[in-house]
Protein backbone atom coordinates (compact mmCIF):
# COMPACT_ATOMS: atom_id res chain seq x y z
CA UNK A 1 40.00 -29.85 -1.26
CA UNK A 2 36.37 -28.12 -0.88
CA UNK A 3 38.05 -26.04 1.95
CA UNK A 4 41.28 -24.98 0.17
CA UNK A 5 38.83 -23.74 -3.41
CA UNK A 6 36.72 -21.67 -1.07
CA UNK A 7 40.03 -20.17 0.52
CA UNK A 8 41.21 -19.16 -2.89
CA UNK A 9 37.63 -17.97 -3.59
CA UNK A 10 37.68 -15.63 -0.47
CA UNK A 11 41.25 -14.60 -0.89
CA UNK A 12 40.41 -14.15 -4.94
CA UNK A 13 37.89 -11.69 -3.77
CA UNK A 14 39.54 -9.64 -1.11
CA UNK A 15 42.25 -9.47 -3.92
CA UNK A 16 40.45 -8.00 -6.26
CA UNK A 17 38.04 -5.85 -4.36
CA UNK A 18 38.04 -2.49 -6.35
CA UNK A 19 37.48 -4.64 -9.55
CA UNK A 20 34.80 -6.60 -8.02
CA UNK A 21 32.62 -3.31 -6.70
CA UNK A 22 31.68 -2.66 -9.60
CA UNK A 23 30.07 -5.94 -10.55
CA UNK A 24 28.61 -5.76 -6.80
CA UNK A 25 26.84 -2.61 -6.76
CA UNK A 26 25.42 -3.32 -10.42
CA UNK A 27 24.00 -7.08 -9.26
CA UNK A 28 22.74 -4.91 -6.07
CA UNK A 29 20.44 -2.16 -7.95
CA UNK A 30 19.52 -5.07 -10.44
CA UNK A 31 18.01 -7.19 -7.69
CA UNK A 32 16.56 -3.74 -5.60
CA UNK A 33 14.84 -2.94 -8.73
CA UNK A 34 13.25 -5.83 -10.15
CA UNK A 35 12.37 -6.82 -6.71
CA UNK A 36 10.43 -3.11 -6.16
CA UNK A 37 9.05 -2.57 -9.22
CA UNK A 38 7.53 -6.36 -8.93
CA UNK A 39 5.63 -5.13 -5.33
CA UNK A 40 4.43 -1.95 -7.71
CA UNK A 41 3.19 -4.92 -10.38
CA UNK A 42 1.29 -6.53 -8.28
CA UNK A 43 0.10 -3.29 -6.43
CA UNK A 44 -1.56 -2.01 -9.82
CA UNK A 45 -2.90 -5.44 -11.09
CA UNK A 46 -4.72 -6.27 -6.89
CA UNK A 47 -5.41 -2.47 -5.89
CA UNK A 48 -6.33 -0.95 -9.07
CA UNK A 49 -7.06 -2.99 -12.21
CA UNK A 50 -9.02 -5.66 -10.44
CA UNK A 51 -11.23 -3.62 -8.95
CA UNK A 52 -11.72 -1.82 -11.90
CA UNK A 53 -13.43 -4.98 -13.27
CA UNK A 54 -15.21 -5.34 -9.97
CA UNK A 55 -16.92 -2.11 -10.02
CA UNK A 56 -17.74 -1.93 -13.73
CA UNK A 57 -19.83 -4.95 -13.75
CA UNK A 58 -23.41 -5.45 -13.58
CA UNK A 59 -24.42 -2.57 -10.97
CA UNK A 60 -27.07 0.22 -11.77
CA UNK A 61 -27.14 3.50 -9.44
CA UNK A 62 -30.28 5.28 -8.84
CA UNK A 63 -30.10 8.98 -7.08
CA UNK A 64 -32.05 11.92 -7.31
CA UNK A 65 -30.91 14.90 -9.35
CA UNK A 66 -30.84 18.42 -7.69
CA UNK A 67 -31.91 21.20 -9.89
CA UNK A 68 -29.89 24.30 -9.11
CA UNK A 69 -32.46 26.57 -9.42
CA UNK A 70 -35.06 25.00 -7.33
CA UNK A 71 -32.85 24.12 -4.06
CA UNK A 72 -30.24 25.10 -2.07
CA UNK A 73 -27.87 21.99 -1.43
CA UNK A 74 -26.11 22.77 1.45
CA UNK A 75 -23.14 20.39 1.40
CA UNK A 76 -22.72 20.89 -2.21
CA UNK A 77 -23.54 17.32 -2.95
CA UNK A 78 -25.21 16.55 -6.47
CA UNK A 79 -28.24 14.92 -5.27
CA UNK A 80 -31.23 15.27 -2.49
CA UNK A 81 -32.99 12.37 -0.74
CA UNK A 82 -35.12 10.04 -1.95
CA UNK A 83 -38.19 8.81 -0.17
CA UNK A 84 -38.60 4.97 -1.16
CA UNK A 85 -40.64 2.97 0.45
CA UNK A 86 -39.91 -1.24 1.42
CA UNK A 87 -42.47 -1.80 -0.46
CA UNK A 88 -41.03 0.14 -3.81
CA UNK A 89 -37.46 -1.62 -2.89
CA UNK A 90 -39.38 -5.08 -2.78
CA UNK A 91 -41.00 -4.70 -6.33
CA UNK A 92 -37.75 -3.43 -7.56
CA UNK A 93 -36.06 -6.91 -6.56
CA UNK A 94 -38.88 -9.08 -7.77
CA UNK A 95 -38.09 -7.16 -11.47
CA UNK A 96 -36.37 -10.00 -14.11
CA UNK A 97 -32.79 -9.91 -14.06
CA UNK A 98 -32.56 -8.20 -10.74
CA UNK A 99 -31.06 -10.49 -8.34
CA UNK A 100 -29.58 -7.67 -5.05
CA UNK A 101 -30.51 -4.09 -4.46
CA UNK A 102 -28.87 -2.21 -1.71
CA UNK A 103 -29.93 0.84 -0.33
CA UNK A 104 -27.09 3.45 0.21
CA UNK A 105 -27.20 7.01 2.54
CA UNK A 106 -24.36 9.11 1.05
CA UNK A 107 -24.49 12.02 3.04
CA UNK A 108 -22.68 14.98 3.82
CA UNK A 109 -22.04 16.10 7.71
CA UNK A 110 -19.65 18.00 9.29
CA UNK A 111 -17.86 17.10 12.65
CA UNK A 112 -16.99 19.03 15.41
CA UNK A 113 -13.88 18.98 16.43
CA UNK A 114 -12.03 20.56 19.16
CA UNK A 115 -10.08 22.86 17.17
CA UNK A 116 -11.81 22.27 13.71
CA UNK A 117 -14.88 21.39 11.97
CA UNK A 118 -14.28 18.79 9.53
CA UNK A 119 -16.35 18.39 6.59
CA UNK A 120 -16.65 14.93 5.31
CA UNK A 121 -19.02 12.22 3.58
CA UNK A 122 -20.91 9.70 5.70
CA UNK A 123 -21.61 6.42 3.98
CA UNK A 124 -24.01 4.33 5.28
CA UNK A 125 -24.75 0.22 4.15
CA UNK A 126 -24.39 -3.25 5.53
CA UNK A 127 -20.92 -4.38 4.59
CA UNK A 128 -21.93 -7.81 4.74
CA UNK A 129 -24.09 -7.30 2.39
CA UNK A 130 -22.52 -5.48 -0.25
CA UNK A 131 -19.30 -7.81 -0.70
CA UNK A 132 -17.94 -6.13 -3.74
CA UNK A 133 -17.49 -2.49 -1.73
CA UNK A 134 -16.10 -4.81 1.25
CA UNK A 135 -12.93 -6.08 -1.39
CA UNK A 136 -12.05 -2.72 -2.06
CA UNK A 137 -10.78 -1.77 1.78
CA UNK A 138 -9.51 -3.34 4.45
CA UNK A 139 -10.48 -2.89 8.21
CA UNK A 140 -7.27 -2.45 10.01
CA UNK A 141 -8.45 -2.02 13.44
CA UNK A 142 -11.94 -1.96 14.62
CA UNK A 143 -15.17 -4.01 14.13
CA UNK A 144 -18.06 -4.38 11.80
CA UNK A 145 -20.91 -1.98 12.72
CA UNK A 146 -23.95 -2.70 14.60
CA UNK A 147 -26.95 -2.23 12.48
CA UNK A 148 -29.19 -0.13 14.80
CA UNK A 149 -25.66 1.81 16.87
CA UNK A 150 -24.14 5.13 16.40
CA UNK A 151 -21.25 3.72 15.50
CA UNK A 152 -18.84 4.80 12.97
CA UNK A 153 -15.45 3.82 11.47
CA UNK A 154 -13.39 6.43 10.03
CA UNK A 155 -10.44 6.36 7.17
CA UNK A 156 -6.95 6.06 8.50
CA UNK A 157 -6.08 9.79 7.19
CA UNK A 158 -8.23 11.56 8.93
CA UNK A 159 -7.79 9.38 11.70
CA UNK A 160 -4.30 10.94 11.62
CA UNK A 161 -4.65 13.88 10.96
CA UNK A 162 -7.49 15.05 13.26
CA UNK A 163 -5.92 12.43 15.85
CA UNK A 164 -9.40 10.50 15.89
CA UNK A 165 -8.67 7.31 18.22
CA UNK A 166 -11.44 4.33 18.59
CA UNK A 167 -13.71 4.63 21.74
CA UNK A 168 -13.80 8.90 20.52
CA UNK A 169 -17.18 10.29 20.30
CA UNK A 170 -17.85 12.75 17.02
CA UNK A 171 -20.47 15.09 16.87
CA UNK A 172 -22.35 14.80 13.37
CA UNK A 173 -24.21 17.75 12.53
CA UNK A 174 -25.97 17.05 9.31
CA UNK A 175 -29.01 18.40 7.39
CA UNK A 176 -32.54 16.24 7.87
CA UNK A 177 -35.25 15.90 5.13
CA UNK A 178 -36.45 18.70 6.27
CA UNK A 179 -33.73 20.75 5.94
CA UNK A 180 -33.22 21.46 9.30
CA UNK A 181 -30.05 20.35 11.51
CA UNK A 182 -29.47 17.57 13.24
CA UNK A 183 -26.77 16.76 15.48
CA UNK A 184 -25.81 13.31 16.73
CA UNK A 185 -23.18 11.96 18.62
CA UNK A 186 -21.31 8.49 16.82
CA UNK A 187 -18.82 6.51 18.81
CA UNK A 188 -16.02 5.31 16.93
CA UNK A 189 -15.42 1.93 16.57
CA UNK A 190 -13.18 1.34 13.79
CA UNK A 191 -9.90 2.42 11.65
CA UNK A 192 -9.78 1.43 7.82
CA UNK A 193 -7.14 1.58 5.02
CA UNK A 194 -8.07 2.55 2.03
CA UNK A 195 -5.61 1.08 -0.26
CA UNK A 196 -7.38 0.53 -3.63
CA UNK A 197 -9.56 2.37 -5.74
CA UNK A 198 -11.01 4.87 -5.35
CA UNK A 199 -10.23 8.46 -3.47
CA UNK A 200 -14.30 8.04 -2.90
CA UNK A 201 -13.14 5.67 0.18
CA UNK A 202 -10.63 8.20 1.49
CA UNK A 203 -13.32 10.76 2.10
CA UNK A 204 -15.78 9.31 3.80
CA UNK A 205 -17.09 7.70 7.41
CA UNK A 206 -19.17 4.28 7.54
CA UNK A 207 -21.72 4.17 9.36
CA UNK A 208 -24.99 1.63 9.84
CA UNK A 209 -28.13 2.49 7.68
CA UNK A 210 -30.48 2.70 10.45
CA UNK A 211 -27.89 5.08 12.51
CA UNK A 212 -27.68 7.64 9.00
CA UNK A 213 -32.02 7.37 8.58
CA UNK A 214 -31.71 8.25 12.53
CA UNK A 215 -29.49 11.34 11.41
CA UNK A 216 -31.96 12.04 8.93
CA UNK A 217 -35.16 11.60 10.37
CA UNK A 218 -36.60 9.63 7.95
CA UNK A 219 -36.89 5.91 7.94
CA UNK A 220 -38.03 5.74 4.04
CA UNK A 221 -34.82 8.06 3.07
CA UNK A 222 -31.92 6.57 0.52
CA UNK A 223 -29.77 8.32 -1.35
CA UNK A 224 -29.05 5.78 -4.23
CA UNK A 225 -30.05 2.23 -4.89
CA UNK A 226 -27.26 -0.19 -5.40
CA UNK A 227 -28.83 -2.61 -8.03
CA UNK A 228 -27.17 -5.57 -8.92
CA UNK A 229 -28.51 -7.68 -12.09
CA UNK A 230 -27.52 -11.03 -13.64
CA UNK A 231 -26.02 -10.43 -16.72
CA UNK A 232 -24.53 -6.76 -18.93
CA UNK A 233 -26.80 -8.35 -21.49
CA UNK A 234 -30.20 -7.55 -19.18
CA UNK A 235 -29.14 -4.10 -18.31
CA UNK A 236 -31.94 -2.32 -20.66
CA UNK A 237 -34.88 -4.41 -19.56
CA UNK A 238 -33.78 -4.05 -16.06
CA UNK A 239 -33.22 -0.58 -16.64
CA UNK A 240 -36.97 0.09 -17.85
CA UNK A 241 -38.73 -1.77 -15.00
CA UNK A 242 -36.70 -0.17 -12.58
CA UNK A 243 -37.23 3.49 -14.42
CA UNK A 244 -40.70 3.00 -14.38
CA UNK A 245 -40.91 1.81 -10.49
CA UNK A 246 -39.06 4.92 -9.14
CA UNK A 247 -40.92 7.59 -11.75
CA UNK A 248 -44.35 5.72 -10.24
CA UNK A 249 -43.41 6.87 -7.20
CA UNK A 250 -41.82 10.22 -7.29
CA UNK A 251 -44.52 11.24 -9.56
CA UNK A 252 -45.47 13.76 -6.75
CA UNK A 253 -42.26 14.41 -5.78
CA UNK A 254 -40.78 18.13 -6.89
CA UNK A 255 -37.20 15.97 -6.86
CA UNK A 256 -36.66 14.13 -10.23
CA UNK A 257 -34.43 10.66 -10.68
CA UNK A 258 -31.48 9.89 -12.62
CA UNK A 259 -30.67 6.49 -13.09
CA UNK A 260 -27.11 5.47 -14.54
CA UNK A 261 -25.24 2.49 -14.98
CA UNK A 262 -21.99 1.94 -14.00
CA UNK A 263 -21.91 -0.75 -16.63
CA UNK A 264 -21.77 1.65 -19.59
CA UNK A 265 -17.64 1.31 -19.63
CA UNK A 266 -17.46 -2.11 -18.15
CA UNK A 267 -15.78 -3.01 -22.02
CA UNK A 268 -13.67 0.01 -21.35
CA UNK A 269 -12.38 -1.24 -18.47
CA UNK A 270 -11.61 -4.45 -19.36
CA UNK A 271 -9.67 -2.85 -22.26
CA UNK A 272 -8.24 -0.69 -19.88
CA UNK A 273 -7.22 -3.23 -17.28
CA UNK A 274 -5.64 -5.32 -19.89
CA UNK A 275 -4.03 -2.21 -21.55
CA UNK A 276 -2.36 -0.83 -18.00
CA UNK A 277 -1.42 -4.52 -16.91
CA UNK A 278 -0.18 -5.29 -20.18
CA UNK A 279 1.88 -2.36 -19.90
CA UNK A 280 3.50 -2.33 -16.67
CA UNK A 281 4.30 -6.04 -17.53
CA UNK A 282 6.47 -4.53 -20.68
CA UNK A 283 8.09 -2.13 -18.62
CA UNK A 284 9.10 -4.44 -16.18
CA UNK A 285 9.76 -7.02 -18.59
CA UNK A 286 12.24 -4.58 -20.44
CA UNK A 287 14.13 -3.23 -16.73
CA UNK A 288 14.33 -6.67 -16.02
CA UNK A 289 16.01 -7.41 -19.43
CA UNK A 290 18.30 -4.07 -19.17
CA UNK A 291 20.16 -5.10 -15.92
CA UNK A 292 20.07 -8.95 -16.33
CA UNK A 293 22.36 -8.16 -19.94
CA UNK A 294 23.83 -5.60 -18.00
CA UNK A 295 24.61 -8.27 -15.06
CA UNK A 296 25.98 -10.75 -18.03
CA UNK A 297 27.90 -7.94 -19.04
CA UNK A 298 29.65 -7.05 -16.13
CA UNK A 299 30.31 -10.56 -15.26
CA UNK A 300 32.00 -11.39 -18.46
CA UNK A 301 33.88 -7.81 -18.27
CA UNK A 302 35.00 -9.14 -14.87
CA UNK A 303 36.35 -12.85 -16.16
CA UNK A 304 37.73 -11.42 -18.82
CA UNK A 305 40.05 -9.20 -17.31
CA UNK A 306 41.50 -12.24 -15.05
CA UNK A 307 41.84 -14.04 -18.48
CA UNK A 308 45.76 -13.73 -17.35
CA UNK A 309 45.19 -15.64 -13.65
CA UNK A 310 43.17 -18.28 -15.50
CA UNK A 311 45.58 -19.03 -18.08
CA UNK A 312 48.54 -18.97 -15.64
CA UNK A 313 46.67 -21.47 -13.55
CA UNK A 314 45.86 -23.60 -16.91
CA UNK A 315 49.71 -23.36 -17.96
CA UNK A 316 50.74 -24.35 -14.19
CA UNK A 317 48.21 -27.59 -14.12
CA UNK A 318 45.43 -26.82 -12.52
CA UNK A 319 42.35 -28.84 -13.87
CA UNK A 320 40.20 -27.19 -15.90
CA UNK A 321 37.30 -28.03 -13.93
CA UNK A 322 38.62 -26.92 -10.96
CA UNK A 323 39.87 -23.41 -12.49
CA UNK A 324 35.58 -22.87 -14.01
CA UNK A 325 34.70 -24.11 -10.44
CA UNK A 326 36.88 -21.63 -8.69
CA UNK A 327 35.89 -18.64 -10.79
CA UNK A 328 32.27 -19.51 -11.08
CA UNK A 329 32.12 -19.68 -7.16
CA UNK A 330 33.53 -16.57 -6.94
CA UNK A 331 30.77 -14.94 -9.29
CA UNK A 332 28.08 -16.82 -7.98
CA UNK A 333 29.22 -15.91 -4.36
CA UNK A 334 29.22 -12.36 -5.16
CA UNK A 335 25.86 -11.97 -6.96
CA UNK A 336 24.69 -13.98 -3.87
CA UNK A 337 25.88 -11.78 -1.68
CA UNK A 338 24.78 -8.76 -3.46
CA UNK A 339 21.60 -9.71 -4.54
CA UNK A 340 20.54 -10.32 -1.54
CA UNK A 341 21.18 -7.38 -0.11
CA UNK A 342 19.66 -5.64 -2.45
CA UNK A 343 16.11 -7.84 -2.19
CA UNK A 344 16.43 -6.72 1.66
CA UNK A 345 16.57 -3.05 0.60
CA UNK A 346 13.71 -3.78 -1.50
CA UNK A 347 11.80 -5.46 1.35
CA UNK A 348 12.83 -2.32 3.71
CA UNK A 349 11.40 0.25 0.90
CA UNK A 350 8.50 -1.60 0.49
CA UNK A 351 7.26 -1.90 3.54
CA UNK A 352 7.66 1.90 3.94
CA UNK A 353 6.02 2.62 1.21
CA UNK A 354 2.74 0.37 2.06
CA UNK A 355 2.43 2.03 4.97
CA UNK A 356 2.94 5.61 4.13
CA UNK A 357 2.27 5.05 0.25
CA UNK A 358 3.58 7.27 -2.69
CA UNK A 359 1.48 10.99 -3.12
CA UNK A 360 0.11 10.93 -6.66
CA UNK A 361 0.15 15.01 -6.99
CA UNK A 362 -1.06 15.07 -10.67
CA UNK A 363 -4.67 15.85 -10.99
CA UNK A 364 -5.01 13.69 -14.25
CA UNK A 365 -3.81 11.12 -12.81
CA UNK A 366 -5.33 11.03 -9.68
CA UNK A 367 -8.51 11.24 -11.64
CA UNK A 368 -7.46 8.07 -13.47
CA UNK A 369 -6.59 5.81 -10.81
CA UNK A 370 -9.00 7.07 -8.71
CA UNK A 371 -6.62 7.37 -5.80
CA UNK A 372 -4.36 10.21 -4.06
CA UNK A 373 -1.44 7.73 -3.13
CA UNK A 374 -0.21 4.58 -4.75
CA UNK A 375 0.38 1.61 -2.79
CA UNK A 376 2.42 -1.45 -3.48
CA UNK A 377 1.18 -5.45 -3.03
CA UNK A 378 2.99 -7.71 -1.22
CA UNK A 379 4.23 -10.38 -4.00
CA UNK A 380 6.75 -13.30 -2.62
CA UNK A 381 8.16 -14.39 -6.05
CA UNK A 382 9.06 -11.27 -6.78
CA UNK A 383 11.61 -11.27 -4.16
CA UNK A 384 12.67 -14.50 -4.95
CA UNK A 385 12.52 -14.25 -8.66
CA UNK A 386 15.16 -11.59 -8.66
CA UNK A 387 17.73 -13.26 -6.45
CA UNK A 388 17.36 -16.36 -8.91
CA UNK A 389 18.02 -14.40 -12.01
CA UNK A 390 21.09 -13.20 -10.43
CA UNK A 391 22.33 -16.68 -9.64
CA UNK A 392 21.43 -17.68 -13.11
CA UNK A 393 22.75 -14.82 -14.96
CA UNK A 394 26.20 -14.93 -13.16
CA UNK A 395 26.39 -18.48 -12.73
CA UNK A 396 25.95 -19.23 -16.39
CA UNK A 397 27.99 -16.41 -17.84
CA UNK A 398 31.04 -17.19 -15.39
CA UNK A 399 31.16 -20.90 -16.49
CA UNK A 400 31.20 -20.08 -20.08
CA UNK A 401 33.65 -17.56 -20.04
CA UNK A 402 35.93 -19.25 -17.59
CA UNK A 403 35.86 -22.34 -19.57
CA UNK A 404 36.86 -20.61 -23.00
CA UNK A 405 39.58 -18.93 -20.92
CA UNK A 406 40.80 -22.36 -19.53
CA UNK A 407 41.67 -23.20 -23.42
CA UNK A 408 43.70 -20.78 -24.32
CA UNK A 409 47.62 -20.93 -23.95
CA UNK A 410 49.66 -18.48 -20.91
CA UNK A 411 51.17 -16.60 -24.32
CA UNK A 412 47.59 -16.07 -26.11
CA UNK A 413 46.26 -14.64 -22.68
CA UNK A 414 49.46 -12.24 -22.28
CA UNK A 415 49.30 -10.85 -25.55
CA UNK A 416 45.50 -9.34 -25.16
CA UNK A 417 46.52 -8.08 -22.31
């Protein structure tokens, strides 16, 4: 019996191939797209919006201001060196409310290549210390940095592009404190992605502290002090003690300090996040609800037009429930088929876009996410979720048109048609 409904099924849908193409091909973009756009979901909400809230909480900066008039900043960076102490970094942690502080080399330094020089940012800290930078890229290839090597791992791009390979040695010529050049040779020992935030991470080399003060020529040099507090609510008394630490000591200095808080828009950002997740979560929610009426649609277009083969079966005998079981096996089958097909497309664009990502050429918008490229997350229900709402949609709108279709008399069915 089970073997003679699924030859009528088969032979049902051979018969009526042209009419059934239609159906196919909409149940196939239907799944493709909800299953895509749910990797782009999830690529906003992990690569973006969360580390939105990640960076905008509870972190002061500290750098050194450049007057224009009074120096000549070679690599056009916005701030000079600061000469802090241990002992000034030490009094700065025992401040209330401070609980880490981090000090970070940003510095500018150009490599020699063989057949270019490439300009770039060197960024020197402990990884394992700083956790929250470490969420916001992933090491791909490579190994943490010694803390006393000439080591460096470079971003993927350039890697590319300039055909940089681990176990290559690049010549660093950078300025000192002095203002005079130094050039060091850094092994490579690492390849990152930088699939999330900021462009920041796209631009520039790690390297170990003690390798960029080498570079330098100054052990006491930072460029900024990452400063880490308990709570937003401490950030102004934090904020004096810390002001009034770093003026004591570049009181002789011809350099002055500006100290900002990243902080400031951590409300923004929340509101932000919220607003952009909140968002794509509509937009997906309303594609989703286009194609699944447009699935019910096309499924009831579909029975409908065989109202004539289901009454002629219902005026030669055949059981009701085995006519709806017949019918809704055939729809079923089809969105199956379909559906999956179209969740292995998705799968197959995903995965090229991940690892090649999607060029984000507006300026604006670059600016807002913070990022050249946009990169999807990997998200297993929303492969599966789309497959199932195909089932459902099908399933459900098959049974209930077939069975109003079984009730109506051979003569009823021939005269709509």
């Amino acid at each position: 019996m089970i073997n003679a409904i699924w030859s009528m099924v088969f032979k049902s849908l051979r018969r009526n191939a042209s009419r059934n193409a239609l159906q196919a091909s909409l149940i196939f973009f239907s799944a493709f797209a909800m299953a895509y756009f749910a990797q782009f979901l999830a690529g906003v909400t992990r690569n973006y919006t969360d580390n939105l809230v990640h960076l905008a909480s509870g972190d002061m900066f500290i750098a050194s201001a450049i007057a224009p008039e009074d120096a000549e900043n070679l690599f056009e960076r916005e701030y000079e060196f600061l000469n802090i102490p241990q002992d000034v970094i030490e009094r700065i942690q025992a401040l209330p409310f401070v609980t880490e502080v981090h000090p970070r080399i940003d510095h500018q330094v150009r490599v020699s290549l063989p057949e270019d020089t490439l300009v770039s940012g060197l960024s020197a800290f402990d990884p394992t210390l700083e956790p929250k930078l470490v969420r916001n890229f992933s090491f791909n290839e490579g190994r943490m940095i010694n803390n006393d090597a000439y080591e460096v791992i470079v971003p993927s791009d350039l890697a590319r592009r300039y055909q940089i390979s681990v176990g290559n040695s690049l010549p660093m010529l950078a300025r000192t404190s002095t203002k005079k050049m130094n050039l060091v040779n850094f092994e490579v020992v690492g390849i990152f992605e930088t699939n999330s935030l900021s462009a920041w991470f796209n631009n520039y080399m790690y390297t170990s502290v003690s390798a960029a003060r080498s570079l330098i020529n100054d052990p006491t040099i930072v460029t900024r002090l990452n400063i880490h507090i308990q709570d937003a609510d401490n950030k102004d008394e934090a904020l004096d003690g810390v002001s009034a630490i770093i003026n004591e000591n570049l009181a002789s200095a011809s350099v002055p300090a500006a100290l900002t808080w990243w902080e400031d828009g951590a409300e923004f950002f929340t509101s932000l996040v919220f607003g952009i997740e909140a968002g794509f979560f509509i937009i997906v929610g309303v594609i989703c609800t286009i194609l699944a009426c447009s699935m019910g649609l096309a499924t009831i277009i579909g029975v409908i037009e065989r109202t004539k083969e289901i009454a002629t079966l219902g005026a030669l005998g055949a059981p009701p429930a085995k006519i709806r079981k017949i019918f809704i096996m055939e729809s079923v089958l089809l969105s199956d088929l379909s559906s999956l097909l179209g969740v292995g497309v998705a799968a197959i664009a995903f995965m090229i876009t991940l690892k090649y990502g999607i060029p984000i050429t507006n300026p604006e918008l670059q600016g807002f996410l913070g990022a050249s490229k946009f990169y999807p997350a990997f998200d297993i229900a929303g492969f599966i979720v789309p497959f199932l709402i195909c089932k459902l949609v099908t399933a459900n709108v098959s049974f209930l048109v077939a069975t109003k279709a079984c009730k109506r008399p051979i003569t009823e069915a021939l005269a709509d048609r």
